[in-house]
N, C-alpha and C. Protein backbone atom coordinates (compact mmCIF):
# COMPACT_ATOMS: atom_id res chain seq x y z
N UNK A 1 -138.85 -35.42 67.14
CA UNK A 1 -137.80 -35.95 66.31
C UNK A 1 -136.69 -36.50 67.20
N UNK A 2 -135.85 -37.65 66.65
CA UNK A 2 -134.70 -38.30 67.68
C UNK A 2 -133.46 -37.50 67.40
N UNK A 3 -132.78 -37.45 68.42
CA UNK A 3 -131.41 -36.67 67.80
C UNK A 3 -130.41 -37.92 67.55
N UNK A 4 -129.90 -37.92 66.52
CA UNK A 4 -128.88 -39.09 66.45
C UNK A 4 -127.44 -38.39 66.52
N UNK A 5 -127.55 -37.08 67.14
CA UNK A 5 -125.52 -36.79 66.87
C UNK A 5 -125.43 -37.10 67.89
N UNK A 6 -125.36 -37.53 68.96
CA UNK A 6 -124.70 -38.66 69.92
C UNK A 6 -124.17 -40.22 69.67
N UNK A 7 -125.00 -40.32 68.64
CA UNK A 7 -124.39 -41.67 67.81
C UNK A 7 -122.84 -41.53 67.57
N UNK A 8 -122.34 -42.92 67.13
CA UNK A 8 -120.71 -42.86 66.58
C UNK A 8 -120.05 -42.00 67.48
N UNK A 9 -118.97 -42.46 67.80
CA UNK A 9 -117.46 -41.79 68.22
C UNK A 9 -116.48 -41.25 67.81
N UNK A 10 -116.10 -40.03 68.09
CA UNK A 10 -114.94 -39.33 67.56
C UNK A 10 -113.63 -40.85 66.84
N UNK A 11 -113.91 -40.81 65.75
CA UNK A 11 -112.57 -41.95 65.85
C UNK A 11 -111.21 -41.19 65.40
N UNK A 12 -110.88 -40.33 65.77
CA UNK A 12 -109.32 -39.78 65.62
C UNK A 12 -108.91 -40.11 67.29
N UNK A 13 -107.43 -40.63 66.92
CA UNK A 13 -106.82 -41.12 68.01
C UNK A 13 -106.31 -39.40 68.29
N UNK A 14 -105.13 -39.69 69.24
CA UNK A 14 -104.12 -38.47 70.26
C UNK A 14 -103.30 -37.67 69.24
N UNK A 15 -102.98 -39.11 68.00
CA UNK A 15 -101.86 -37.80 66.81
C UNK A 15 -102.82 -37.36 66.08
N UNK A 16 -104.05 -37.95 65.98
CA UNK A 16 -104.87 -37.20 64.93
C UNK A 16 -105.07 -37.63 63.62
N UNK A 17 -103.88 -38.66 63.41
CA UNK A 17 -104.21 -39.88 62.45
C UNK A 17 -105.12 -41.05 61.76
N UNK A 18 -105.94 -41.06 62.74
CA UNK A 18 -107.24 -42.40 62.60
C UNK A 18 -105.99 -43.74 62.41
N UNK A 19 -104.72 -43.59 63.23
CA UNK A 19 -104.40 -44.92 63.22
C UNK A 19 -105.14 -45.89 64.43
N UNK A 20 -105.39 -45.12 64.84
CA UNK A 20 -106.01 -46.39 66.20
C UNK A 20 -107.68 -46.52 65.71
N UNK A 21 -108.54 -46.11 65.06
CA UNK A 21 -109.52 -46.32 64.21
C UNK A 21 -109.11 -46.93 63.49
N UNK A 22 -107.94 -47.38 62.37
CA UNK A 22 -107.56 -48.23 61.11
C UNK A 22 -107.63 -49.40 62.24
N UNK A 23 -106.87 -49.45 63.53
CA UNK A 23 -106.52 -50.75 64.17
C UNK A 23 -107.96 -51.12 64.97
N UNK A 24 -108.62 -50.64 65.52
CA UNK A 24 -109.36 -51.56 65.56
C UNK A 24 -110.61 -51.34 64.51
N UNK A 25 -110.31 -50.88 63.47
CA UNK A 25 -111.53 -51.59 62.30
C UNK A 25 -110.68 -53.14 62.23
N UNK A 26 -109.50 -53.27 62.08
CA UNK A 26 -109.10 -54.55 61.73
C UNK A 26 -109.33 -55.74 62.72
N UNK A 27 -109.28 -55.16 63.90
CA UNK A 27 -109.49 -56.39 65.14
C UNK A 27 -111.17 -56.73 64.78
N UNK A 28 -111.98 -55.78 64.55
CA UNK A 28 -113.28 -55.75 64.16
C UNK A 28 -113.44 -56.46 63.07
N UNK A 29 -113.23 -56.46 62.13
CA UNK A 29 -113.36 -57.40 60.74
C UNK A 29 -112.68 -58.74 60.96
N UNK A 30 -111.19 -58.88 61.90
CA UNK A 30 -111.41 -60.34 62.30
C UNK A 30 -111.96 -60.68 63.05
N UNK A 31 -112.48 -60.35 64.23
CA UNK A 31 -113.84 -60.79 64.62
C UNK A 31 -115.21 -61.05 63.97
N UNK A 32 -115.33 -60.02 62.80
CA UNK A 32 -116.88 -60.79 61.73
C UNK A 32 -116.09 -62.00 61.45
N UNK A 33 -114.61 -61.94 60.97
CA UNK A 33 -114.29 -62.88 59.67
C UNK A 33 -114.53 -64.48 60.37
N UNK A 34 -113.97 -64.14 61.69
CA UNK A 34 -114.02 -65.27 62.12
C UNK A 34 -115.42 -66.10 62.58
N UNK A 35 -116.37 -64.97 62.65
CA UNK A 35 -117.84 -65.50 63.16
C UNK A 35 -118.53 -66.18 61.69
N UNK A 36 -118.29 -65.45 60.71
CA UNK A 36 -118.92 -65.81 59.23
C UNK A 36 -118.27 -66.86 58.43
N UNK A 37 -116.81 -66.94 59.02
CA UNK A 37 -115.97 -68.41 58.40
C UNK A 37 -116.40 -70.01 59.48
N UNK A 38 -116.22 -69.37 60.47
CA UNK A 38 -116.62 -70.67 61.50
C UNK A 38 -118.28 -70.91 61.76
N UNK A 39 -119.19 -69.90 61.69
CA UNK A 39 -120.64 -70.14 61.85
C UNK A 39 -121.23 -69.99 60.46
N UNK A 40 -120.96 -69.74 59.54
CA UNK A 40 -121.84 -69.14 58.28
C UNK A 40 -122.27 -67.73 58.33
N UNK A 41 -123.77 -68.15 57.89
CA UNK A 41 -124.70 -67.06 57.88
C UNK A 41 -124.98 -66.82 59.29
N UNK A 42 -125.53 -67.43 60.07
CA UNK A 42 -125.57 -67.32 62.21
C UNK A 42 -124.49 -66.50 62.12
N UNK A 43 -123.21 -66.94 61.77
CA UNK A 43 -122.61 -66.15 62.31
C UNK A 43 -122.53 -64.85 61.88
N UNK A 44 -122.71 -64.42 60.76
CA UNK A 44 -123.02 -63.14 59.69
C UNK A 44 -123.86 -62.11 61.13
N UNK A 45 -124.63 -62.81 61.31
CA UNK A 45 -125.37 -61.86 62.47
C UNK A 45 -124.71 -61.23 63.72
N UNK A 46 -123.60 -62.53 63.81
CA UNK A 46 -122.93 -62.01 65.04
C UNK A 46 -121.85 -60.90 64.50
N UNK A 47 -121.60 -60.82 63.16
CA UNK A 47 -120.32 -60.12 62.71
C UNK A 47 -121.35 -58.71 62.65
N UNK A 48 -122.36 -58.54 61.86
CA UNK A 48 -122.97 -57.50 62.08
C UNK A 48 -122.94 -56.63 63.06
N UNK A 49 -123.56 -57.64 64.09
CA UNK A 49 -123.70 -56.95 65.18
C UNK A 49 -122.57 -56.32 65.72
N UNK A 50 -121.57 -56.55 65.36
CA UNK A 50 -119.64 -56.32 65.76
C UNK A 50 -119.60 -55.26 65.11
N UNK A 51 -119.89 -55.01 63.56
CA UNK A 51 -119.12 -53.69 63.52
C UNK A 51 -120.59 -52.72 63.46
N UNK A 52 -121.43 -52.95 63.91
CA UNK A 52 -122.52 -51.64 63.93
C UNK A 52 -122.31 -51.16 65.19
N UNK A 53 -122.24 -52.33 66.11
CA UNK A 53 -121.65 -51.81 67.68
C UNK A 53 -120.53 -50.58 67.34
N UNK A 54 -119.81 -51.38 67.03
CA UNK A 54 -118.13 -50.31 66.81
C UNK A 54 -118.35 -49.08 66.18
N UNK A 55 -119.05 -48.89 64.80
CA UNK A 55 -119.22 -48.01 63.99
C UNK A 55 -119.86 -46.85 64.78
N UNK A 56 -121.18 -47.57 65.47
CA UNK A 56 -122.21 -46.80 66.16
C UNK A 56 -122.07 -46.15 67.46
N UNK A 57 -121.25 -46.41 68.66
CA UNK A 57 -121.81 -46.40 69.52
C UNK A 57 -119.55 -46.51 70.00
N UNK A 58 -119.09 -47.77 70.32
CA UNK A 58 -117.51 -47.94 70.35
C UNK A 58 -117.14 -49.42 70.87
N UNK A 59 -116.01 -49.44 71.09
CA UNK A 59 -115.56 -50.56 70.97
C UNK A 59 -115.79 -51.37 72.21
N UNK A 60 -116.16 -50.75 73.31
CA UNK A 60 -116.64 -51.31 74.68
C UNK A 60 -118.03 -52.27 73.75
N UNK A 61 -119.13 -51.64 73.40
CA UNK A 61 -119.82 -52.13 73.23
C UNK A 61 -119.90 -53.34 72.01
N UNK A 62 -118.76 -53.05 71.16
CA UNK A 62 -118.34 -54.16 70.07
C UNK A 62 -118.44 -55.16 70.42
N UNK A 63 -117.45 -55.00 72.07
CA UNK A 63 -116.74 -56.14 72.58
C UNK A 63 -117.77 -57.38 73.40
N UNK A 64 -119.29 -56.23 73.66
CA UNK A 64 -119.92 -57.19 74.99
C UNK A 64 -120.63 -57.67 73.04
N UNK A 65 -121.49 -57.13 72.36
CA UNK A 65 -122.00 -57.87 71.51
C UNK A 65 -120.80 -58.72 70.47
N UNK A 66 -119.91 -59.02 70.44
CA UNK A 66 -118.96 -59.88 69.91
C UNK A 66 -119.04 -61.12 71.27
N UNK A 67 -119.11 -60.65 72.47
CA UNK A 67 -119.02 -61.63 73.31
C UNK A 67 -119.81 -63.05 73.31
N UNK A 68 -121.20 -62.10 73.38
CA UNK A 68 -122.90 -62.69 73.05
C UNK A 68 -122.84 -63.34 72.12
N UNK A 69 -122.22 -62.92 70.54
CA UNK A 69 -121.49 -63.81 69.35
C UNK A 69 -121.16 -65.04 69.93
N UNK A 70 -120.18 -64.91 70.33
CA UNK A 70 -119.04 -66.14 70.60
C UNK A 70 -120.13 -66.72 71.84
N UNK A 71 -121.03 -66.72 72.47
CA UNK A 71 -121.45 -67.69 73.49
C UNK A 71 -122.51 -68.38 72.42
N UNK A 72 -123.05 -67.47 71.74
CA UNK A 72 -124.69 -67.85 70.80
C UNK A 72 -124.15 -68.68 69.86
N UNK A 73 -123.02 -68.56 68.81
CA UNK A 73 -122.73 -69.07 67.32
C UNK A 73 -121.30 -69.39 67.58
N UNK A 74 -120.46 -69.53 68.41
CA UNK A 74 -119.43 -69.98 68.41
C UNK A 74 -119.09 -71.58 69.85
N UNK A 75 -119.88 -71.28 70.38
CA UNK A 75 -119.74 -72.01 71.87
C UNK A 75 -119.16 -73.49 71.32
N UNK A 76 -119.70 -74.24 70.59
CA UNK A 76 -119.37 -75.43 70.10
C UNK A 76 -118.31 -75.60 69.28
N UNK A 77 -117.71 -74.46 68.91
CA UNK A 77 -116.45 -74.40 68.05
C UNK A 77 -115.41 -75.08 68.41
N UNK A 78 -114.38 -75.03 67.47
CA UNK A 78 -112.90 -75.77 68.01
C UNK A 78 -112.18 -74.59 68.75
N UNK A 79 -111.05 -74.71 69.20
CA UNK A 79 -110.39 -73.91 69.76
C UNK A 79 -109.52 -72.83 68.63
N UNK A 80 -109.42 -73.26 67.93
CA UNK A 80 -108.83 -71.59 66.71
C UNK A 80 -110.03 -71.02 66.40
N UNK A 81 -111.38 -71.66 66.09
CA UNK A 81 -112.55 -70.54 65.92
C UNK A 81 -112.18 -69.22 66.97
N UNK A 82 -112.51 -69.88 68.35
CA UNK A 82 -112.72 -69.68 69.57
C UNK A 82 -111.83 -68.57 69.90
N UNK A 83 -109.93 -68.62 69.58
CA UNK A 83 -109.47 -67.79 69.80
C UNK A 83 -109.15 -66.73 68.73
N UNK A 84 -109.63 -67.01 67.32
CA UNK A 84 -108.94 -65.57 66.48
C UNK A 84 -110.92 -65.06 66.93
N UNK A 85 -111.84 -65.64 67.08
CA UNK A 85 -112.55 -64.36 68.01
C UNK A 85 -112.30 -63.40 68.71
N UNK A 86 -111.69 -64.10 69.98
CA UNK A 86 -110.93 -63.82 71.24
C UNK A 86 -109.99 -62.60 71.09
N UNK A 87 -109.38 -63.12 70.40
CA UNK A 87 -108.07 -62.17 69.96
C UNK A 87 -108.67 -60.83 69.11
N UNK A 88 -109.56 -60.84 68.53
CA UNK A 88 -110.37 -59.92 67.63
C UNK A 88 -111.15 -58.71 69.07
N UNK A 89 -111.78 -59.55 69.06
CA UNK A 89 -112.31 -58.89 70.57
C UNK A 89 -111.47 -58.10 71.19
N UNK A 90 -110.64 -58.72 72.18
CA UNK A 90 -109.94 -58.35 72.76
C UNK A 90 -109.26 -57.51 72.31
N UNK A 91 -108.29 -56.90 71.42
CA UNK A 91 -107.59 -56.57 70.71
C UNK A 91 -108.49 -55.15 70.21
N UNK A 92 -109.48 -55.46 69.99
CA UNK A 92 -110.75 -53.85 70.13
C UNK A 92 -111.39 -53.46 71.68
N UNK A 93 -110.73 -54.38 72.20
CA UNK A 93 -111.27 -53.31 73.80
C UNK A 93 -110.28 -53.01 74.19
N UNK A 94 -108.67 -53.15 73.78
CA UNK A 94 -107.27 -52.60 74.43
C UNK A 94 -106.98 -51.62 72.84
N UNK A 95 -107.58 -51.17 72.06
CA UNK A 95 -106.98 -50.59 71.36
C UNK A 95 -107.16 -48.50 71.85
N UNK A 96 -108.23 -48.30 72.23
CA UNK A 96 -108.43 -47.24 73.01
C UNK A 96 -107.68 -46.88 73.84
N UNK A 97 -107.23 -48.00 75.23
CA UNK A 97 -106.33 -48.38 76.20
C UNK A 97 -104.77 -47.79 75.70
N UNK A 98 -104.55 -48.71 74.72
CA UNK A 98 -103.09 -48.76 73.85
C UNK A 98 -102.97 -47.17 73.53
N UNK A 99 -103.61 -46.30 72.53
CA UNK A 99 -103.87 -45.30 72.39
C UNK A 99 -103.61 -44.34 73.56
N UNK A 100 -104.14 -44.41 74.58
CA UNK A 100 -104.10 -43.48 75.65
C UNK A 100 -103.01 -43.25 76.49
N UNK A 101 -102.70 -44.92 77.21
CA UNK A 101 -101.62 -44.38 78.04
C UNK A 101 -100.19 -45.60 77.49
N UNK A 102 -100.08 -45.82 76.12
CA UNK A 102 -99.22 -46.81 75.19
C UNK A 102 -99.12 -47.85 75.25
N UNK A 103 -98.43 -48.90 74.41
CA UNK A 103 -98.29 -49.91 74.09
C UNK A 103 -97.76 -50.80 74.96
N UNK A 104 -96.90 -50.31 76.00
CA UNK A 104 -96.12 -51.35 76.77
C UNK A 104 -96.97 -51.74 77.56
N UNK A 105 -98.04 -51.04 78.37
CA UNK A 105 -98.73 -51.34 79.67
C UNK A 105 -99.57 -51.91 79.02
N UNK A 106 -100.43 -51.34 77.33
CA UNK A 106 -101.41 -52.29 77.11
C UNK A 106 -101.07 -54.34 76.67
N UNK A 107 -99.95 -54.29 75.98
CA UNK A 107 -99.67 -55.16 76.07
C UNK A 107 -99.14 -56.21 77.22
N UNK A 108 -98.90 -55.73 78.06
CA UNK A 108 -98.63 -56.24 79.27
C UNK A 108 -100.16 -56.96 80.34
N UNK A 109 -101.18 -55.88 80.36
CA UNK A 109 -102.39 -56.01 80.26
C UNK A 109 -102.98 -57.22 79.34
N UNK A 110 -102.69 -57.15 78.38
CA UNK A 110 -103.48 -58.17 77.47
C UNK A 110 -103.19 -59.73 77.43
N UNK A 111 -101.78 -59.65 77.79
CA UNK A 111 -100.98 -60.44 77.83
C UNK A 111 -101.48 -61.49 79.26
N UNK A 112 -101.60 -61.00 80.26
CA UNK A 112 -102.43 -60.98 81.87
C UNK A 112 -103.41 -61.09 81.95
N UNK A 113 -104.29 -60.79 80.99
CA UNK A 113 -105.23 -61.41 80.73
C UNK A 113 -106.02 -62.27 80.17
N UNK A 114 -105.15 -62.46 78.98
CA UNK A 114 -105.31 -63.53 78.43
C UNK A 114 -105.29 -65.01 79.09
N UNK A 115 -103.64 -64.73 79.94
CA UNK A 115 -103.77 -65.94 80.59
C UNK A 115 -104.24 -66.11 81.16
N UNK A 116 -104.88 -65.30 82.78
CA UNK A 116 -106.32 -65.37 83.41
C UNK A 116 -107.33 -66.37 82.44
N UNK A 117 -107.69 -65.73 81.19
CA UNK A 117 -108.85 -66.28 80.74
C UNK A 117 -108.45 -67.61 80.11
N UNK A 118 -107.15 -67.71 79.68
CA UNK A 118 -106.73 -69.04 79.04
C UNK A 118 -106.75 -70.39 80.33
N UNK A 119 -106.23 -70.11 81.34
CA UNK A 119 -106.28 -70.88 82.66
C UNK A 119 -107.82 -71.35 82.60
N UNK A 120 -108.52 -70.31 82.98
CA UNK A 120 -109.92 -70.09 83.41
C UNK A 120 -110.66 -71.45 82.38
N UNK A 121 -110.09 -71.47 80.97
CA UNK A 121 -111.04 -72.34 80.16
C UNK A 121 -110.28 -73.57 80.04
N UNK A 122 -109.07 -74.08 80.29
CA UNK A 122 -108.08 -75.07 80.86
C UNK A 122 -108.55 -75.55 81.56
N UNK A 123 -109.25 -74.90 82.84
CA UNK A 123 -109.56 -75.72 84.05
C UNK A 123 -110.73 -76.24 84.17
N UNK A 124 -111.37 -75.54 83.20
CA UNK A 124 -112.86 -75.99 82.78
C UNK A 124 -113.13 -77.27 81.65
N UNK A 125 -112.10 -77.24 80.74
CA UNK A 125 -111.88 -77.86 79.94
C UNK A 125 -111.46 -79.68 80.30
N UNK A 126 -110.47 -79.39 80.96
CA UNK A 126 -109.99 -80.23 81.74
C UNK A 126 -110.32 -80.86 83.15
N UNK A 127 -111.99 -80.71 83.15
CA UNK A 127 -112.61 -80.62 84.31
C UNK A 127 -111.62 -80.65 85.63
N UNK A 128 -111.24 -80.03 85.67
CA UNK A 128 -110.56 -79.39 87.01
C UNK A 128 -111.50 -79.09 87.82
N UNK A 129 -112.18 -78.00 87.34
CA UNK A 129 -113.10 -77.28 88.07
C UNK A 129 -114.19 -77.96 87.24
N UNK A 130 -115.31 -77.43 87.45
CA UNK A 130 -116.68 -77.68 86.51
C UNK A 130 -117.04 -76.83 85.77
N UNK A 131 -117.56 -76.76 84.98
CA UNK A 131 -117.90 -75.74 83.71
C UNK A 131 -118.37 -74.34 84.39
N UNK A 132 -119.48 -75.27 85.20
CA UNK A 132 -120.00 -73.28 86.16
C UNK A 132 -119.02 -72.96 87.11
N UNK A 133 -118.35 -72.95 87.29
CA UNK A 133 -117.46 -72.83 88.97
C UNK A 133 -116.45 -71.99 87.56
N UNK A 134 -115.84 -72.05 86.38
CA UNK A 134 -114.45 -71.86 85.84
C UNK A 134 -115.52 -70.78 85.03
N UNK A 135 -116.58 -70.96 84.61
CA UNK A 135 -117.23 -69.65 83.92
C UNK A 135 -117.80 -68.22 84.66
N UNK A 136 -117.74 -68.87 86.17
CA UNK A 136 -117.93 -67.81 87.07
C UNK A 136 -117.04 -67.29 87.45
N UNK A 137 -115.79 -67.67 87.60
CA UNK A 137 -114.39 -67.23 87.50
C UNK A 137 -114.19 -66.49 86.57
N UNK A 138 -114.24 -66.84 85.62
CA UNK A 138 -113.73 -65.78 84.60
C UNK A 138 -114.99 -64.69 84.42
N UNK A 139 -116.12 -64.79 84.58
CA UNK A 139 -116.76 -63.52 84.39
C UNK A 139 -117.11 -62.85 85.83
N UNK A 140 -116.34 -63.19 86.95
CA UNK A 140 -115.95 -62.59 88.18
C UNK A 140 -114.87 -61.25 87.70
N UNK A 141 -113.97 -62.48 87.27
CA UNK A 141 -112.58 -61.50 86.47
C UNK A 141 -112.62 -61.02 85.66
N UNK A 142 -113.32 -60.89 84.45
CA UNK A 142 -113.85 -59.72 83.55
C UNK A 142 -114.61 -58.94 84.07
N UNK A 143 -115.50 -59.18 85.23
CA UNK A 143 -116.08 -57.78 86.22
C UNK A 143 -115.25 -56.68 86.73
N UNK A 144 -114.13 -57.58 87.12
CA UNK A 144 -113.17 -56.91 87.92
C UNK A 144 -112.22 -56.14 87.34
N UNK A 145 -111.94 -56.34 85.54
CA UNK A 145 -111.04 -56.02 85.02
C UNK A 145 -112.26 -54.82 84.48
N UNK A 146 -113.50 -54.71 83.91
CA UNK A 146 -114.10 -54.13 83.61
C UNK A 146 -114.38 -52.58 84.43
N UNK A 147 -114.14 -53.15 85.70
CA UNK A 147 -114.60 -51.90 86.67
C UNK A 147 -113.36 -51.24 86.49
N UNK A 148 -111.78 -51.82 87.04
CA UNK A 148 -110.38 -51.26 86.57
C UNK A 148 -110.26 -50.85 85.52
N UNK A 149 -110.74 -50.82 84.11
CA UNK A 149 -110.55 -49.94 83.39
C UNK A 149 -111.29 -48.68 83.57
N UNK A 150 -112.93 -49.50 83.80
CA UNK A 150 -113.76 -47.77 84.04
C UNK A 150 -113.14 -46.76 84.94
N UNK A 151 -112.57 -47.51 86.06
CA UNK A 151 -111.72 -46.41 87.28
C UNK A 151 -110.83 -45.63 86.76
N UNK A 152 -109.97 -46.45 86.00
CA UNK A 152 -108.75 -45.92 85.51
C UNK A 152 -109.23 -44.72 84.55
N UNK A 153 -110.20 -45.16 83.68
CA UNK A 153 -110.27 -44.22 82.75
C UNK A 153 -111.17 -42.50 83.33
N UNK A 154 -111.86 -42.60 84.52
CA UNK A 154 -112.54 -41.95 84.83
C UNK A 154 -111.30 -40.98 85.51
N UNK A 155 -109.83 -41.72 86.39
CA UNK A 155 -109.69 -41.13 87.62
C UNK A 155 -107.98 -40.40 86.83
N UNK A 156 -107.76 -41.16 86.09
CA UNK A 156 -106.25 -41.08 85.47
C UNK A 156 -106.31 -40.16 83.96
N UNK A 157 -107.93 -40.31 83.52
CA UNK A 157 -107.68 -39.89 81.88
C UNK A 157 -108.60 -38.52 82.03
N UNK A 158 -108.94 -38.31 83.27
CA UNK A 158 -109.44 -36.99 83.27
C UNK A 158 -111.26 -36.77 83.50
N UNK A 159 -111.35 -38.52 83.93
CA UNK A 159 -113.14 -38.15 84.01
C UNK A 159 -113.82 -37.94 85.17
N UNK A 160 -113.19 -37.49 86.17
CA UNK A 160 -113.40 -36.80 87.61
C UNK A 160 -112.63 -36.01 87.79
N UNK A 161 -113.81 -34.92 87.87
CA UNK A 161 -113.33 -33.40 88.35
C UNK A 161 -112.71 -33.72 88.82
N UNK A 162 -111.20 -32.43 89.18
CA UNK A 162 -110.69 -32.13 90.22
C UNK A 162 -111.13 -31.02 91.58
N UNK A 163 -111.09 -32.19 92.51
CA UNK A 163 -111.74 -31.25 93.73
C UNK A 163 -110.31 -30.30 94.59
C-alpha cells in the first residue's frame, strides 16, 4: 500500500491563522486566472497543474510547474498576460519567505528581483543581447537566487543541526 501522509503541507503560518495559506491560495488562483483567461482551456492545464502543486506537495513546487505554464501556454503572450502570471508566481514563492523572517526583507527581495528579471527580458526583448544569452541570464539568476533561499532556509530557519 502507498502512504500518502507525506502529501500536502502543514498550511498554518507562525500565528496560527492560515493567513499566509489565505495569501498564497490567492497568488495561486491568479496565476490559474491568468493562464485560463489568456490561454483558454491549454491554459486550464497549466492552472491545474498550479494549484495541485500548491495543494499537494507547496509552493516551491507551484512555482517551477506555473513556470513550465508560462513557457508551454503563455510564451507568445502580450506582456500583462506575461506579468499578472509573474506576479502570481512569484508572490507564492515569497509568501513562505514573508511569513518567516517578514515583510520588509521579503519585499525588498521581490522587488530585486523582479528587476533582475524585468532587465533580463528588456534586453532580450530589445535585442540587446539575444534571446539565449538574456534567457541564460536569468535562469543563471534564478539558480542563484534558488540555492540562496535553500541556504538561508536550511542555515538561518533551523535546518542544520547545530554542531
Amino acid at each position: 500500500m502507498v502512504d500518502f501522509s507525506s502529501l500536502g503541507t502543514d498550511r498554518s503560518d507562525a500565528a496560527g491563522d492560515g493567513r499566509a495559506s489565505a495569501v498564497a491560495l490567492v497568488f495561486a488562483l491568479v496565476t490559474a486566472g491568468a493562464f485560463v483567461a489568456f490561454a483558454g482551456v491549454r491554459g486550464g492545464v497549466a492552472a491545474l497543474a498550479v494549484l495541485v502543486a500548491w495543494y499537494a506537495l507547496d509552493e516551491t513546487y507551484a512555482f517551477a510547474a506555473g513556470q513550465v505554464g508560462v513557457v508551454a501556454f503563455l510564451g507568445d503572450a502580450s506582456a500583462v498576460a506575461l506579468g499578472i502570471a509573474e506576479v502570481g508566481l512569484f508572490g507564492l514563492l515569497f509568501v513562505p519567505l514573508a511569513a518567516a523572517v517578514g515583510v520588509g526583507r521579503t519585499v525588498a527581495v521581490a522587488v530585486g528581483w523582479t528587476a533582475v528579471g524585468g532587465l533580463a527580458a528588456w534586453a532580450g526583448a530589445e535585442r540587446l543581447v539575444g534571446p539565449p544569452v538574456a534567457a541564460g541570464a536569468l535562469l543563471a539568476a534564478t539558480a542563484l537566487a534558488a540555492f540562496a533561499l535553500h541556504r538561508y532556509q536550511r542555515v538561518e530557519l533551523g535546518g542544520v543541526a547545530s554542531e
